[in-house]
C-alpha atoms as a PDB file:
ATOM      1  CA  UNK A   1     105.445  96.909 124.487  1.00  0.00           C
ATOM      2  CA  UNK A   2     105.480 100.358 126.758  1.00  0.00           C
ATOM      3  CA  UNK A   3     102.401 101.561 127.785  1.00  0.00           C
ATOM      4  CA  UNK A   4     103.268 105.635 128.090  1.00  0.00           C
ATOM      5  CA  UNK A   5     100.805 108.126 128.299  1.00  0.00           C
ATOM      6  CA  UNK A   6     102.462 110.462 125.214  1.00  0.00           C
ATOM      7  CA  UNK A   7     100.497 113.584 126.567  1.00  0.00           C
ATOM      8  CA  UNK A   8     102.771 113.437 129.963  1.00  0.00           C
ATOM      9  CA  UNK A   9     105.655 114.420 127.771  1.00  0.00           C
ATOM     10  CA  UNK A  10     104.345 115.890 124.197  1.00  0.00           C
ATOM     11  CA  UNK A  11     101.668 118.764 123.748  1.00  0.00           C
ATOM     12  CA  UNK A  12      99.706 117.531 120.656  1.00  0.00           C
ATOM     13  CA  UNK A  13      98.123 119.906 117.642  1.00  0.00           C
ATOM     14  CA  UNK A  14      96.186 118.526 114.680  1.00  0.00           C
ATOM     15  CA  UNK A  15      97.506 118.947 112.068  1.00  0.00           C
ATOM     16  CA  UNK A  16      95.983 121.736 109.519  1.00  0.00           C
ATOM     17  CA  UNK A  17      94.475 121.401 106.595  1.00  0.00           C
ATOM     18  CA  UNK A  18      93.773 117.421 108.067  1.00  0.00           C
ATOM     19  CA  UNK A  19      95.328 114.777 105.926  1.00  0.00           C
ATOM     20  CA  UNK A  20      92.971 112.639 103.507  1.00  0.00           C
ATOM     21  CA  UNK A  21      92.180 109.459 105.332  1.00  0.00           C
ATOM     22  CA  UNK A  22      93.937 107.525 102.018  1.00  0.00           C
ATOM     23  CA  UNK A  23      97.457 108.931 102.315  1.00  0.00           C
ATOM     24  CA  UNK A  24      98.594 109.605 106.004  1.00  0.00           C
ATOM     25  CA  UNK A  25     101.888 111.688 106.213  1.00  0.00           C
ATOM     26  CA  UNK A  26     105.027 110.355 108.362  1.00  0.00           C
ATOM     27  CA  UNK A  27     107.510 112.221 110.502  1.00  0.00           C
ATOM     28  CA  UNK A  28     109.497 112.256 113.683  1.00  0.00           C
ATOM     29  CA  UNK A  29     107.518 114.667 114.820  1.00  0.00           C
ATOM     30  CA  UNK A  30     103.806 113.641 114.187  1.00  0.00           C
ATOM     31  CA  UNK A  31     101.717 111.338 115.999  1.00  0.00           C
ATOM     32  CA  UNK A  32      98.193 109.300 115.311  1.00  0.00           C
ATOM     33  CA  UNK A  33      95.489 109.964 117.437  1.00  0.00           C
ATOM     34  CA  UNK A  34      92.916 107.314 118.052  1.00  0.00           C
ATOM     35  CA  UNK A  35      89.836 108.373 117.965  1.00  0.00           C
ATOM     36  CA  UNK A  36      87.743 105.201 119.590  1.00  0.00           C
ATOM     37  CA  UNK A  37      90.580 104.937 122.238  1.00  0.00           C
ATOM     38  CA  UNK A  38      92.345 108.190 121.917  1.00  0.00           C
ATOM     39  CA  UNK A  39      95.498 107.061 122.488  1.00  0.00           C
ATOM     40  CA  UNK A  40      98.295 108.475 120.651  1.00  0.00           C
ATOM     41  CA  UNK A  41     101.087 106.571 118.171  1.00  0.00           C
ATOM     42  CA  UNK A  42     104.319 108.010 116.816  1.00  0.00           C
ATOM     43  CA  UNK A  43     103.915 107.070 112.639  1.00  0.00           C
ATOM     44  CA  UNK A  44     107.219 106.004 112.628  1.00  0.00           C
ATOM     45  CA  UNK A  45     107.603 103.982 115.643  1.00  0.00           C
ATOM     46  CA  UNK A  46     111.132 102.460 116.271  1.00  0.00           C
ATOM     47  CA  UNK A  47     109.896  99.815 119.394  1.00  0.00           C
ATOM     48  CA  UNK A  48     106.629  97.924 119.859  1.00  0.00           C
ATOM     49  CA  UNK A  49     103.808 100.515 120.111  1.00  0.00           C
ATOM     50  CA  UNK A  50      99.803 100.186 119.928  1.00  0.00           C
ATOM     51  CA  UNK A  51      96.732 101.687 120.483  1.00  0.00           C
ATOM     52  CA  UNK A  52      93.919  99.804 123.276  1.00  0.00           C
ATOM     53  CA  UNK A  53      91.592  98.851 120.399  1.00  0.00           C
ATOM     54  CA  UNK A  54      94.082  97.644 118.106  1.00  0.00           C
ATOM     55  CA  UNK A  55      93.466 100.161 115.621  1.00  0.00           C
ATOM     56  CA  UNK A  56      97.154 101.588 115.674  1.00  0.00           C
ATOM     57  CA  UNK A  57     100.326  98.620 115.813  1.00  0.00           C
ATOM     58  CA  UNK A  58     103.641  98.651 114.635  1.00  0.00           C
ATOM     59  CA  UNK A  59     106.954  98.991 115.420  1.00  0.00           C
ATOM     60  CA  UNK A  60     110.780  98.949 114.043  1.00  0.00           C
ATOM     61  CA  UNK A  61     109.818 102.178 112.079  1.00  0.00           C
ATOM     62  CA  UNK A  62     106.561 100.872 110.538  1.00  0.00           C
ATOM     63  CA  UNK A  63     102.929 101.421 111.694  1.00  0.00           C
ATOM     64  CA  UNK A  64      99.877  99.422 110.490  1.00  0.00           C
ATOM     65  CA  UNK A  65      96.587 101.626 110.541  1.00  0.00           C
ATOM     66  CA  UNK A  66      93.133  99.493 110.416  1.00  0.00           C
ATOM     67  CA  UNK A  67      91.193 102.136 110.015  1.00  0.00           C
ATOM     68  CA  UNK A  68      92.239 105.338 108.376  1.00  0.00           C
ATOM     69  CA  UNK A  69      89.541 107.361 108.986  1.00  0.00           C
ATOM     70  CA  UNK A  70      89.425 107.200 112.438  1.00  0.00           C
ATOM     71  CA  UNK A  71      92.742 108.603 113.115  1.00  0.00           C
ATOM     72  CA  UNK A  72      93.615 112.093 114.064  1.00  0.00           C
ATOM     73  CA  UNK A  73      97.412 113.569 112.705  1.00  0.00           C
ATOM     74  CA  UNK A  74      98.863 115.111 115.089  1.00  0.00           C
ATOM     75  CA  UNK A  75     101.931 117.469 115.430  1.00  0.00           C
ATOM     76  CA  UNK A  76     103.839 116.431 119.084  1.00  0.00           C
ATOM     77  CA  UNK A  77     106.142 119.544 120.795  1.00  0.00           C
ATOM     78  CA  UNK A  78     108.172 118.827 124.123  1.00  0.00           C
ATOM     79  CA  UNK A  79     106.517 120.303 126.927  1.00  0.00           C
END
């Protein structure tokens, strides 16, 4: 599993009007924010990606979310 630091290459913005915990939207282009570790997670990620706390995990285009209401959507642009 990598261990990159997203906001080196992405400029994050949340996501408005913010998502109901229940029903989290996917994209290339939006990311989960943890908020207990703040680490950020592509939703669709294609290789091996997780948060510190274990919240976030998944990988080969999948993502498992333990706790849905402690996750930030996110919109990532290229710096």
């Amino acid at each position: 599993m990598l261990n990159i630091d997203m906001r080196k290459i992405y400029n994050f913005y949340p996501v408005e009007p913010a998502p109901e915990p229940g029903s989290l939207p996917t994209g290339g282009d939006l990311y989960y924010e943890c908020l207990d570790c703040t680490a950020v997670v592509n939703s669709v990620p294609h290789i091996k990606a997780a948060c510190v706390c274990g919240n976030l995990a998944g990988g080969g285009g999948k993502l498992a979310v333990k706790d849905p209401a402690r996750v930030l959507v996110v919109r990532g642009k290229l710096k």
